[in-house]
N, C-alpha and C. Protein backbone atom coordinates (compact mmCIF):
# COMPACT_ATOMS: atom_id res chain seq x y z
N UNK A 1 0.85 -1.18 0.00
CA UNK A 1 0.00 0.00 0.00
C UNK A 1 0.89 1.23 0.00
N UNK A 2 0.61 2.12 -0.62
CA UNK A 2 1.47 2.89 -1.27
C UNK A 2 1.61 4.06 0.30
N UNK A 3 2.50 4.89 0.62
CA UNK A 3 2.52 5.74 1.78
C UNK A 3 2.72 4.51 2.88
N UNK A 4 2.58 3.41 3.05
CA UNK A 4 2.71 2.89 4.09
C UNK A 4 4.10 2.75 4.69
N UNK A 5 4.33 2.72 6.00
CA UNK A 5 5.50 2.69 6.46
C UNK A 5 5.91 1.35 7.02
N UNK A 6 6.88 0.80 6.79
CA UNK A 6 7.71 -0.44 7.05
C UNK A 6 7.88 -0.38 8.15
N UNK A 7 7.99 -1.66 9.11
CA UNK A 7 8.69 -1.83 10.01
C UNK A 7 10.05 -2.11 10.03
N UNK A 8 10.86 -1.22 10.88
CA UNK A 8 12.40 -1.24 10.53
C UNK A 8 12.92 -2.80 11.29
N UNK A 9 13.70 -3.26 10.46
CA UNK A 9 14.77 -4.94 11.22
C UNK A 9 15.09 -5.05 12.24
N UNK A 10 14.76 -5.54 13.33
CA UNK A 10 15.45 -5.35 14.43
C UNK A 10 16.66 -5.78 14.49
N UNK A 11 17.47 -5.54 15.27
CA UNK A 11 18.61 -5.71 15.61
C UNK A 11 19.07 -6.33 16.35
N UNK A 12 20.02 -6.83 16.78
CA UNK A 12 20.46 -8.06 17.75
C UNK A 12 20.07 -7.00 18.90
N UNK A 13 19.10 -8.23 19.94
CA UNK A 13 18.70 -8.24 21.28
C UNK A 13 19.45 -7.79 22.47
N UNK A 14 20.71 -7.82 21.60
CA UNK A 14 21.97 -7.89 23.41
C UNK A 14 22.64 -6.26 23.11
N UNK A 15 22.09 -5.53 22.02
CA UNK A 15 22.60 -4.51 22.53
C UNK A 15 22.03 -3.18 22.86
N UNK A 16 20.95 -3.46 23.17
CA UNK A 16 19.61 -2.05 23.93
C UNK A 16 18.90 -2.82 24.95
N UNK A 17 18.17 -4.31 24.42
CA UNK A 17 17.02 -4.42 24.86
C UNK A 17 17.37 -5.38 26.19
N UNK A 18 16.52 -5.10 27.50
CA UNK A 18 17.08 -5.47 28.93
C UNK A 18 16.62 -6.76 28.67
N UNK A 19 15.66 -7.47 27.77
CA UNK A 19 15.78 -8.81 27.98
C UNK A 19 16.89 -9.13 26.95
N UNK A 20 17.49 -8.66 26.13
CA UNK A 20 18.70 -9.27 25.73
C UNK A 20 19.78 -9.59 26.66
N UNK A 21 20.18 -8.13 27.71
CA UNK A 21 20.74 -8.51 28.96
C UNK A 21 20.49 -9.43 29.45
N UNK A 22 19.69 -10.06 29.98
CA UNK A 22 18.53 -11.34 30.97
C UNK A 22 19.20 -12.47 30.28
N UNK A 23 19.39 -12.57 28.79
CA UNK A 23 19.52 -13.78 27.70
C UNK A 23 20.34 -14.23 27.86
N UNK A 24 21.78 -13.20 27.88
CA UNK A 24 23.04 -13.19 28.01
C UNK A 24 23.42 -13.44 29.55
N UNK A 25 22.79 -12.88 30.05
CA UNK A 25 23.04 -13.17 31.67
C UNK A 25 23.29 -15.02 31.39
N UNK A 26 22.18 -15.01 31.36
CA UNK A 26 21.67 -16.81 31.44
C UNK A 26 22.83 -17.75 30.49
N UNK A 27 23.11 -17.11 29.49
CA UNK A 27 24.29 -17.95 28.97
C UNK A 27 25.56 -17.83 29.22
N UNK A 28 26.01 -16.54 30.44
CA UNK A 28 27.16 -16.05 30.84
C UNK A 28 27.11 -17.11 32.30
N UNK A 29 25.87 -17.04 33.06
CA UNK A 29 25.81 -17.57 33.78
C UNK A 29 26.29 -19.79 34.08
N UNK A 30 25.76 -19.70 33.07
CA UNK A 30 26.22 -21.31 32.54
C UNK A 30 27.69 -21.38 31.88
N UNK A 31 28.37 -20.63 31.46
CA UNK A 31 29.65 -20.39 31.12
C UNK A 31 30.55 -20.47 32.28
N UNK A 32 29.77 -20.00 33.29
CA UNK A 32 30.63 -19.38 34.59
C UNK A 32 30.87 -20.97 35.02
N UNK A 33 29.28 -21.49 35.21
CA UNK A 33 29.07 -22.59 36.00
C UNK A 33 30.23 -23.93 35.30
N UNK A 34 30.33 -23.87 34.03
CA UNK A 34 31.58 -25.14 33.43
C UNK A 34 32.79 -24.20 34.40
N UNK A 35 33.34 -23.06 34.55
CA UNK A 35 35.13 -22.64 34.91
C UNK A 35 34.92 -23.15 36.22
N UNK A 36 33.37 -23.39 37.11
CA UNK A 36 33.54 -23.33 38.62
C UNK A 36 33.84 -24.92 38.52
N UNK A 37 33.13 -25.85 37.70
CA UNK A 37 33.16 -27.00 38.45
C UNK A 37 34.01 -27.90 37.50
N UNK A 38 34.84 -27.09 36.68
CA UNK A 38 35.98 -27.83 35.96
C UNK A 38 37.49 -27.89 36.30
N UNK A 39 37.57 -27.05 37.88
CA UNK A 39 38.99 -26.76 38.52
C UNK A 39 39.58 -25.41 37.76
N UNK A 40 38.90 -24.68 37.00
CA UNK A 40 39.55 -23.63 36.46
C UNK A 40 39.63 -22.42 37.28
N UNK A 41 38.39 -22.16 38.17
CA UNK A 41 38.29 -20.94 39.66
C UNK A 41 38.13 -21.58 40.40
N UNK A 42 38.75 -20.79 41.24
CA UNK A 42 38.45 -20.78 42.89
C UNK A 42 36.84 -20.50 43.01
N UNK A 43 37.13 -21.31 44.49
CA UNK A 43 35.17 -20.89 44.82
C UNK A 43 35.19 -19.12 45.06
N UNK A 44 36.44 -18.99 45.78
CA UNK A 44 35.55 -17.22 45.69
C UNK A 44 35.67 -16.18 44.26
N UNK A 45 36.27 -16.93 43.39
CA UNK A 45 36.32 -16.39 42.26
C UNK A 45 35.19 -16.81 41.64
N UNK A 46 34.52 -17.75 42.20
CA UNK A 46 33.33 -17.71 40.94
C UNK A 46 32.36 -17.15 41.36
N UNK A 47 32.21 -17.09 43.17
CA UNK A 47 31.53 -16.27 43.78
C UNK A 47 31.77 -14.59 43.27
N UNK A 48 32.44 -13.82 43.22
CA UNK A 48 33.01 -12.86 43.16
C UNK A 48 32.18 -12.47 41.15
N UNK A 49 32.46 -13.29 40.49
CA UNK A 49 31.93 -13.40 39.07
C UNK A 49 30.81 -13.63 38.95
N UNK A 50 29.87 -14.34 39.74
CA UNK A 50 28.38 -14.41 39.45
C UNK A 50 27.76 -13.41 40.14
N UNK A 51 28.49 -12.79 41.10
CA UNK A 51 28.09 -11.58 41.98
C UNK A 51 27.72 -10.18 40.95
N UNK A 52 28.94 -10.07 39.76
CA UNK A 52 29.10 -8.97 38.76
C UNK A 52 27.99 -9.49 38.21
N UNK A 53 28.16 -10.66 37.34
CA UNK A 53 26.94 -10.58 35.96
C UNK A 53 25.66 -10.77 37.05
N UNK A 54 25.47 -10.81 38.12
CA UNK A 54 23.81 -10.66 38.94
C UNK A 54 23.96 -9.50 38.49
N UNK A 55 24.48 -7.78 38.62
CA UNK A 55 24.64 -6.77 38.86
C UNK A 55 24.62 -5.95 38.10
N UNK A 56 24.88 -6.99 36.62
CA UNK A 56 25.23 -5.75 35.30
C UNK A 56 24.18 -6.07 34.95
N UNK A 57 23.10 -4.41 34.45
CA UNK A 57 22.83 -3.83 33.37
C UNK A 57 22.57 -3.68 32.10
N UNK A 58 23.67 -3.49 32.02
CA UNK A 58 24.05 -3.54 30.22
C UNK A 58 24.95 -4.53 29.96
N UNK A 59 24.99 -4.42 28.85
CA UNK A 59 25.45 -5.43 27.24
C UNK A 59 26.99 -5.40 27.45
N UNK A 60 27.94 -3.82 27.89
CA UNK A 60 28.85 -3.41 28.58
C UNK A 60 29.16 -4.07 30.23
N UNK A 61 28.34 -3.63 31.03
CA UNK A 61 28.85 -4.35 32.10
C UNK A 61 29.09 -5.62 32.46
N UNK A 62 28.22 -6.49 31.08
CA UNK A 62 28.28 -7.90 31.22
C UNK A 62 28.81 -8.81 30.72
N UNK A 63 29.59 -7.77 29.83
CA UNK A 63 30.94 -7.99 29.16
C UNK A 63 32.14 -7.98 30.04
N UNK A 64 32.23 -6.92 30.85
CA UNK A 64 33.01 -7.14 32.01
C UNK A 64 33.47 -7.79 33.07
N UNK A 65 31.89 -7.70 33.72
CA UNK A 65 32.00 -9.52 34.58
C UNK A 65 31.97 -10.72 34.23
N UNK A 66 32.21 -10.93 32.99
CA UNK A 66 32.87 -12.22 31.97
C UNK A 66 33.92 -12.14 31.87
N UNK A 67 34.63 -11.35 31.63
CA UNK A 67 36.22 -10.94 31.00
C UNK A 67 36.97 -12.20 31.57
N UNK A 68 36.53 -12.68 32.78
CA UNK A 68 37.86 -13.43 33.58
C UNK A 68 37.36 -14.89 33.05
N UNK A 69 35.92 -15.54 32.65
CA UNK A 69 35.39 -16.31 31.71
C UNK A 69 35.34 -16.11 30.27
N UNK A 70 36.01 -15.69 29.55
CA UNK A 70 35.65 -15.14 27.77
C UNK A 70 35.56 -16.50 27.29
N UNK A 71 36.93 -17.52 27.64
CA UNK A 71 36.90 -18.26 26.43
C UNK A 71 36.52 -19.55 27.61
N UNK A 72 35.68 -20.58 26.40
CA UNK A 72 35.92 -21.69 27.13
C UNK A 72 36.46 -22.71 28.04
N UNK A 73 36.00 -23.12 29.10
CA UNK A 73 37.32 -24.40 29.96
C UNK A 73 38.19 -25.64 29.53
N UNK A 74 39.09 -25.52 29.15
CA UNK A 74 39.72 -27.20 28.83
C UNK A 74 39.01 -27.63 29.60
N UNK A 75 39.21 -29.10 28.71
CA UNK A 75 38.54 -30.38 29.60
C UNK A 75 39.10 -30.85 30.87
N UNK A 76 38.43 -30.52 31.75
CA UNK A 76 38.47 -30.86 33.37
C UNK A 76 40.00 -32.42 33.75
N UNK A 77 40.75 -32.27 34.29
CA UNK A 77 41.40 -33.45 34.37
C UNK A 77 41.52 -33.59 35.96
N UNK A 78 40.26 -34.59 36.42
CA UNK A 78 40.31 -35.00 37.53
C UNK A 78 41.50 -35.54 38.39
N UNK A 79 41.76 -34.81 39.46
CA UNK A 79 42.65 -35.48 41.10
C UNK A 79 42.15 -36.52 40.88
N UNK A 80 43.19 -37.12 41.76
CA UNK A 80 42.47 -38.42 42.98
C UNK A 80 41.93 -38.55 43.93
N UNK A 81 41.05 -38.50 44.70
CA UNK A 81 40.92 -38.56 46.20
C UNK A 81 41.80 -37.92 46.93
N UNK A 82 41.73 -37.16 48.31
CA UNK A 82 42.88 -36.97 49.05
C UNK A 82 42.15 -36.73 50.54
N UNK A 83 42.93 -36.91 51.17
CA UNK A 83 42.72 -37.08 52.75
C UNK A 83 43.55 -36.26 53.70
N UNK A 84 42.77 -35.06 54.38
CA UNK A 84 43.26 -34.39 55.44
C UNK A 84 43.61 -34.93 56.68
N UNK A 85 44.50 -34.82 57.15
CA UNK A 85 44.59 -35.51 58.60
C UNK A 85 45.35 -34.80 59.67
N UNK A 86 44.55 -34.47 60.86
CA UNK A 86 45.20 -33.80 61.99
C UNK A 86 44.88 -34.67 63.49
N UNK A 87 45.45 -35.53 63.70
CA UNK A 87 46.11 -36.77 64.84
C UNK A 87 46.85 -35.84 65.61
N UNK A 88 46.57 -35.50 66.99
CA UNK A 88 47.57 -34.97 68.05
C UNK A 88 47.99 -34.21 67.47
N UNK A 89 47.34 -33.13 66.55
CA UNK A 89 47.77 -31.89 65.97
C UNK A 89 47.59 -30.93 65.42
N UNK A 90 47.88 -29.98 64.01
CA UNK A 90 46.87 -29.70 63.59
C UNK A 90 47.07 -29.65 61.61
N UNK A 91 46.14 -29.27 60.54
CA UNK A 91 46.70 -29.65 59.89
C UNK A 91 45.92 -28.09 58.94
N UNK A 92 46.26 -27.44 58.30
CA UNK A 92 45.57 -25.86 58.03
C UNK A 92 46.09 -25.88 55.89
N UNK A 93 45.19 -25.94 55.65
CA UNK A 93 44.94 -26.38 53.86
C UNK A 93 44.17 -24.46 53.76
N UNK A 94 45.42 -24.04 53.23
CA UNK A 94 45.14 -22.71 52.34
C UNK A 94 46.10 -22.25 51.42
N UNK A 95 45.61 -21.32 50.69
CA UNK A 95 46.43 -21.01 49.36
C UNK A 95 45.44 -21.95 47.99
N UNK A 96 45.66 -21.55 47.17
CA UNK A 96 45.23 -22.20 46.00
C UNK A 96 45.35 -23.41 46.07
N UNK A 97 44.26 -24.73 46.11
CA UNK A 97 44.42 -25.65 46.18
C UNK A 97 43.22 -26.87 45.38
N UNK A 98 43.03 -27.61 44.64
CA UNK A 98 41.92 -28.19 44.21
C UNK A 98 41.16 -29.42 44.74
N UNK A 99 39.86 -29.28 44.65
CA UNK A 99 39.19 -29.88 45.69
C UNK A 99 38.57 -30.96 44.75
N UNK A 100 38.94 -32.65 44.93
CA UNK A 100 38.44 -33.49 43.94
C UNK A 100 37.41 -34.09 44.27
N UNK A 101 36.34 -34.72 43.75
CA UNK A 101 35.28 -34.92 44.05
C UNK A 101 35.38 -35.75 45.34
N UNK A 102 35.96 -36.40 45.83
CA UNK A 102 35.99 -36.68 47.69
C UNK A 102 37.41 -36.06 48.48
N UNK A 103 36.62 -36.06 49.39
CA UNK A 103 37.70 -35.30 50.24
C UNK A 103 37.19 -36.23 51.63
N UNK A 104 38.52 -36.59 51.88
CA UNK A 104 38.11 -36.86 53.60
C UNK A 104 38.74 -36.18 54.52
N UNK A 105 38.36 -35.94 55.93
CA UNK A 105 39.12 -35.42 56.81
C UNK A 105 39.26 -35.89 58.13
N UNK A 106 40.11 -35.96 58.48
CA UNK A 106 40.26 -37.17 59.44
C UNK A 106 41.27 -35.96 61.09
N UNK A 107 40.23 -35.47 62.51
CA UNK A 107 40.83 -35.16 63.22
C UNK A 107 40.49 -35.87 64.58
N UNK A 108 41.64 -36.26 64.98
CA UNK A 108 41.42 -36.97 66.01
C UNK A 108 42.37 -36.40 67.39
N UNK A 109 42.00 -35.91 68.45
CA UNK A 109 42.52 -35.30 68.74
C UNK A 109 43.57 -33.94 68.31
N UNK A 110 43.12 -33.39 67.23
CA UNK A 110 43.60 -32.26 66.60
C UNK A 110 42.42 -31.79 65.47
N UNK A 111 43.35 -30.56 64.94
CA UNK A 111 42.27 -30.20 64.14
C UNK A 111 42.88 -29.99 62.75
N UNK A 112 41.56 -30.40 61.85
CA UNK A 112 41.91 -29.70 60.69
C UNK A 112 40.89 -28.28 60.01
N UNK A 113 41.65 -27.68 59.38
CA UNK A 113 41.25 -26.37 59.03
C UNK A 113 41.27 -26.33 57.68
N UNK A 114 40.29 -26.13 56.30
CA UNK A 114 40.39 -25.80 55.17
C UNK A 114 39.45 -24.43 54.15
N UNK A 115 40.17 -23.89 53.76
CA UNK A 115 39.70 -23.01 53.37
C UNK A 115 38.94 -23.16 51.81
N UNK A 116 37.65 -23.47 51.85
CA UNK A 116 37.00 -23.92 50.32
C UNK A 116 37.23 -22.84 49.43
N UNK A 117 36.73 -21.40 49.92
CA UNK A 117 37.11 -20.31 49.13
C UNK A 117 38.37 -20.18 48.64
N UNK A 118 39.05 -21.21 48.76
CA UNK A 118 40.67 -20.83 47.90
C UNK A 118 40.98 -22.21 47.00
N UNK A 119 40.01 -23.25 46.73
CA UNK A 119 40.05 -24.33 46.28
C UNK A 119 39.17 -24.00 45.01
N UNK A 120 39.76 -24.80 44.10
CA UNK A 120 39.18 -25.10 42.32
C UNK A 120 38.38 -26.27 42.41
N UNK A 121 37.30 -26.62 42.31
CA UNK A 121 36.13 -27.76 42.77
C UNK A 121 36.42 -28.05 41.00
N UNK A 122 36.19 -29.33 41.39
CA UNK A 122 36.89 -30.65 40.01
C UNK A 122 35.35 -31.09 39.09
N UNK A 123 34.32 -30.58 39.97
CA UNK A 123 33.00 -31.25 39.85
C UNK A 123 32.07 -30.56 39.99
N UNK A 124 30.55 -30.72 39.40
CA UNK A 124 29.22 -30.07 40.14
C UNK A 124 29.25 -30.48 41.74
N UNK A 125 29.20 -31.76 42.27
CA UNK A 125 29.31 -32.12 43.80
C UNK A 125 30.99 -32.82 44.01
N UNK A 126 30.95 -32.15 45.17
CA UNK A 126 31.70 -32.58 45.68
C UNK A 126 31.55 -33.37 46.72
N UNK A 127 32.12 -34.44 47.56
CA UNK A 127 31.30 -34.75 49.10
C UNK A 127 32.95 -34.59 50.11
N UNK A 128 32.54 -34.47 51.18
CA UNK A 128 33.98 -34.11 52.08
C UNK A 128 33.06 -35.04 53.36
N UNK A 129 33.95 -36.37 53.55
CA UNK A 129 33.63 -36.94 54.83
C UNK A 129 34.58 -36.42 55.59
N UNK A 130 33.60 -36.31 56.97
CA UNK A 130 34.58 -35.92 58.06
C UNK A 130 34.25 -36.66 59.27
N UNK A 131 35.71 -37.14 60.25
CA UNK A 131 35.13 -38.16 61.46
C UNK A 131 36.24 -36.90 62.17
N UNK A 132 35.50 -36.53 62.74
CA UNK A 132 36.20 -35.68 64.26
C UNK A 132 35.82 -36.50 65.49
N UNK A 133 37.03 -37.02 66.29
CA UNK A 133 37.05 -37.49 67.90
C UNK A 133 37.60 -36.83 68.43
N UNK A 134 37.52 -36.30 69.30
CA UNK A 134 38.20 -35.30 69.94
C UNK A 134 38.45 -34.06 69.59
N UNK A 135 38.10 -33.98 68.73
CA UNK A 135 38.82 -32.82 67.37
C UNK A 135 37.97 -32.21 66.89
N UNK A 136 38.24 -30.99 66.06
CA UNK A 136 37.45 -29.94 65.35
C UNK A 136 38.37 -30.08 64.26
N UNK A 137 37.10 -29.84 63.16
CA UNK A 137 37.29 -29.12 61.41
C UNK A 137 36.38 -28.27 61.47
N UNK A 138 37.46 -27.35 60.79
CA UNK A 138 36.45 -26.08 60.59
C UNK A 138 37.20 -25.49 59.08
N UNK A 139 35.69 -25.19 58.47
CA UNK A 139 35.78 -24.99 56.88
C UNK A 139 35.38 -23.60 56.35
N UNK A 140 36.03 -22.82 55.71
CA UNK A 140 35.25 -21.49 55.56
C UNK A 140 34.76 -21.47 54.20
N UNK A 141 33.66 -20.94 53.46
CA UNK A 141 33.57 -20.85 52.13
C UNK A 141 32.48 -19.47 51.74
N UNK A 142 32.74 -18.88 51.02
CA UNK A 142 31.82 -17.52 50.49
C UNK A 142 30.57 -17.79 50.76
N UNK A 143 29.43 -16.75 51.33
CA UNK A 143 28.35 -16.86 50.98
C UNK A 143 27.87 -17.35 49.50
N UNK A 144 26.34 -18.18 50.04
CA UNK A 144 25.96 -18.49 48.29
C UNK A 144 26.41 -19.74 48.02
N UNK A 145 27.75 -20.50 48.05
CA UNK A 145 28.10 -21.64 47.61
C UNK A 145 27.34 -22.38 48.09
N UNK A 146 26.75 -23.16 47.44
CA UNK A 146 25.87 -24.26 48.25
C UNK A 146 26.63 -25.54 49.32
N UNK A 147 26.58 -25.48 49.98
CA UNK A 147 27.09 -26.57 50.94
C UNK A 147 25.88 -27.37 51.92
N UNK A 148 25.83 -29.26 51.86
CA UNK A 148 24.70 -29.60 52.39
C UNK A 148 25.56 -29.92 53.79
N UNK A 149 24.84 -29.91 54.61
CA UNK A 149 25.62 -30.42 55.75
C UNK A 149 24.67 -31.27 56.45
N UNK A 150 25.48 -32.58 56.75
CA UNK A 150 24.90 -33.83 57.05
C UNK A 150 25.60 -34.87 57.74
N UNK A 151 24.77 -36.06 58.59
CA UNK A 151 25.89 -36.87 59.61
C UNK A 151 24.93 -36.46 60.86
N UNK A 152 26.03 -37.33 62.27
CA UNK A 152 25.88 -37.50 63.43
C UNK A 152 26.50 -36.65 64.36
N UNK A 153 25.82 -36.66 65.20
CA UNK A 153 27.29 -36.45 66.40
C UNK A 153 26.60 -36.77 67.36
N UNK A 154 27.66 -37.04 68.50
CA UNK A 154 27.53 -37.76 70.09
C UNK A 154 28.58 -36.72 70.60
N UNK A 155 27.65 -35.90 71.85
CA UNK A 155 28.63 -35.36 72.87
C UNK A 155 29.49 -34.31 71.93
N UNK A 156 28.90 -33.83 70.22
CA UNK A 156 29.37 -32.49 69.94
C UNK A 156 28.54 -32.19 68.96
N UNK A 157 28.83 -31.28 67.99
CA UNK A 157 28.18 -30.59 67.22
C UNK A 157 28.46 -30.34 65.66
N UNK A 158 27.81 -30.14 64.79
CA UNK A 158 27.86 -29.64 63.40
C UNK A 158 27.40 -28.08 63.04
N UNK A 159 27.78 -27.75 62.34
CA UNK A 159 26.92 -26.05 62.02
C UNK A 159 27.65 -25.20 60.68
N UNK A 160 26.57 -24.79 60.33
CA UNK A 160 26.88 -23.96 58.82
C UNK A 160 26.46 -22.52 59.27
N UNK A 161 27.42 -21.49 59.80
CA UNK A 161 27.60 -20.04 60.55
C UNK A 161 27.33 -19.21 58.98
N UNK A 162 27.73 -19.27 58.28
CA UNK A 162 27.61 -18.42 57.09
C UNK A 162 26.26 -18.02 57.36
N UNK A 163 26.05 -16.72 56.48
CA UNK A 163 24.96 -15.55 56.39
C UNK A 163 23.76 -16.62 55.78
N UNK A 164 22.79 -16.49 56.38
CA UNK A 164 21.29 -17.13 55.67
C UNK A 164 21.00 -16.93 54.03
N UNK A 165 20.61 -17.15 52.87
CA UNK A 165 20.50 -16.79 51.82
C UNK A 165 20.30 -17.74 51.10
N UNK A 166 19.88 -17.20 49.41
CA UNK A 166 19.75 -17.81 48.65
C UNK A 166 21.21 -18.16 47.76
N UNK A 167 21.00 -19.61 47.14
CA UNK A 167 22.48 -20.18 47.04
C UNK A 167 23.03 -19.41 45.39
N UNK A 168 24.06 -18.46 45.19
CA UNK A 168 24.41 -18.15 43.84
C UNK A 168 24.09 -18.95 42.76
N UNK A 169 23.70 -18.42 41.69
CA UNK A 169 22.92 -19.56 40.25
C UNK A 169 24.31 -19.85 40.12
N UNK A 170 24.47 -21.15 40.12
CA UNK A 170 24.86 -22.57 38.96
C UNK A 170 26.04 -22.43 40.13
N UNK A 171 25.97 -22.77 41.30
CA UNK A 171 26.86 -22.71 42.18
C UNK A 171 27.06 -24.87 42.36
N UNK A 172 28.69 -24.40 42.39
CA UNK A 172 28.60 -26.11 42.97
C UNK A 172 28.23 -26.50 43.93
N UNK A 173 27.96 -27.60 44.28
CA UNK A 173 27.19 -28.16 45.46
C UNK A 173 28.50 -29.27 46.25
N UNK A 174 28.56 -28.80 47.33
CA UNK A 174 29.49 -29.48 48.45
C UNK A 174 28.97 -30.24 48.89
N UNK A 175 29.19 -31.27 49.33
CA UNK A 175 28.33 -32.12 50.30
C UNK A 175 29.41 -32.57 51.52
N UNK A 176 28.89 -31.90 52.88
CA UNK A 176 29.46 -32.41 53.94
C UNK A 176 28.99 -33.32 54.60
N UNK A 177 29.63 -34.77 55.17
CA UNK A 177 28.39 -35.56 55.75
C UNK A 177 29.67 -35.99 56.82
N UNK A 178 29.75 -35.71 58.13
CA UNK A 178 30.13 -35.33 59.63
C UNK A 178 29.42 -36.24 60.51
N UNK A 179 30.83 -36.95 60.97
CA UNK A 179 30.51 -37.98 62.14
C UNK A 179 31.50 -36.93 63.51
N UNK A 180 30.68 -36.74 64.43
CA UNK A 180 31.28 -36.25 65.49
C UNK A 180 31.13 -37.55 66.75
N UNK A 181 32.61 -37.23 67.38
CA UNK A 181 32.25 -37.89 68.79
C UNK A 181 32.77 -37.24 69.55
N UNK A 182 32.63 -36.15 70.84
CA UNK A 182 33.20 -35.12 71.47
C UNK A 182 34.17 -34.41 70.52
N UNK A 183 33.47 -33.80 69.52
CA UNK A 183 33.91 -33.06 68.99
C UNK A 183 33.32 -32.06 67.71
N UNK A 184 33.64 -31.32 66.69
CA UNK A 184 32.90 -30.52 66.55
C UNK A 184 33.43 -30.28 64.91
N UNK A 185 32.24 -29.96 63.93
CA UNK A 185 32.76 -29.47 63.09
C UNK A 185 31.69 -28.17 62.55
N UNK A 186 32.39 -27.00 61.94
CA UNK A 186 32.21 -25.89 61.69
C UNK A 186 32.29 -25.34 60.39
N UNK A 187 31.41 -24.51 59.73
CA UNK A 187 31.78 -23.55 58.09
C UNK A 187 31.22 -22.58 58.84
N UNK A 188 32.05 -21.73 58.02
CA UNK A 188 32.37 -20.34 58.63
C UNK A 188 32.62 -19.42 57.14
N UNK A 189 32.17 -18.44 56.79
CA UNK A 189 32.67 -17.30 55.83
C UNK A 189 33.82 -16.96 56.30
N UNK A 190 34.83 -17.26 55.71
CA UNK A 190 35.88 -16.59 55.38
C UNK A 190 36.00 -14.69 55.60
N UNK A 191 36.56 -14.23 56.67
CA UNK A 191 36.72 -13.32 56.63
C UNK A 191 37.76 -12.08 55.87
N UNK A 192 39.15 -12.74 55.52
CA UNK A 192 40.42 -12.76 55.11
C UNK A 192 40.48 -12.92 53.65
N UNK A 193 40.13 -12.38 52.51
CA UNK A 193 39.63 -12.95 51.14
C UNK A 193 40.77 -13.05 50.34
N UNK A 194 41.99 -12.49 51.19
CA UNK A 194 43.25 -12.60 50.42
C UNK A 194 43.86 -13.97 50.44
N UNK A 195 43.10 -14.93 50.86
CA UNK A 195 43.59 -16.22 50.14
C UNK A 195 44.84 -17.22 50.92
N UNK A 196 46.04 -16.29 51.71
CA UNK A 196 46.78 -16.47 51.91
C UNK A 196 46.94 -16.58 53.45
N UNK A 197 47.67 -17.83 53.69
CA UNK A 197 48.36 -18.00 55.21
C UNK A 197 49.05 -16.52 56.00
């Protein structure tokens, strides 16, 4: 029809329109989730990264809180098993370290101490058995990471101290399952984010 006016082409979604943001979120967000559970970040680095793209805006800011995710993860090359142990002592796991899908921890009369926020998780779950006799483990990890905490105790206690909340999207899942016998195990937020002893 002659005088009529066209509708103009739209244009790719991701660079005005806020559900293009939302789109991209969602596929930045699943990008994030392969670097967390392929050993490529640390838990507070991926905490720290899903914190930005929750936060950005624009097409720009969400470009930014990707930057440290741009390119894809090599393929994941799983640890072995490994086992903490603090016997009549104590035994303190910090600094950059990777966390393979089991972890045991073993304090018996001593303690062990590990810091998750400074560990590269190998997996979506992880599980960390722990038998404390006499002894305390105590674990710190960022708000948000999901951690289940599970098990017994006789004559002590279990507890997840971190801030109440909802768990960060595409966060790995820890699984703690804690046998106490006069003794005690603990997660705690990390106060100290610099990583280091």
């Amino acid at each position: 029809m002659i005088g009529r006016m066209t509708e103009p082409t739209p244009t790719s979604i991701t660079t005005a329109s806020p559900d293009g943001v939302a789109l991209d979120r969602d596929a930045a967000l699943a990008r994030l989730t392969r670097h967390a559970t392929g050993g490529e970040l640390t838990l507070d680095e991926y905490a720290a990264c899903a914190a930005a793209i929750a936060a950005a805006t624009t097409p720009a800011a969400l470009e930014a809180a990707t930057a440290p995710i741009a390119r894809e993860p090599p393929t994941p090359v799983s640890t072995r098993s490994r086992t903490l142990i603090g016997i009549f002592g104590g035994t303190d796991q910090r600094g950059r370290w990777r966390l393979p899908r089991h972890l045991r921890i073993l304090a018996v009369f001593g303690g062990v101490s590990a810091d998750l926020g400074s560990a590269q998780v190998e997996a979506p779950l992880s599980t960390i058995a722990v038998l404390a006799v006499f002894g305390g483990v105590s674990l710190t990890a960022p708000p948000g990471v999901s951690i289940q905490l599970s098990g017994a105790s006789l004559l002590g206690g279990k507890s997840d101290k971190r801030p109440v909340g909802p768990p960060l999207p595409g966060s790995p899942v820890i699984h703690v399952r804690a046998v106490t016998l006069l003794g005690g195990v603990a997660i705690d937020q990390r106060k100290d984010k610099r990583g280091s002893a």
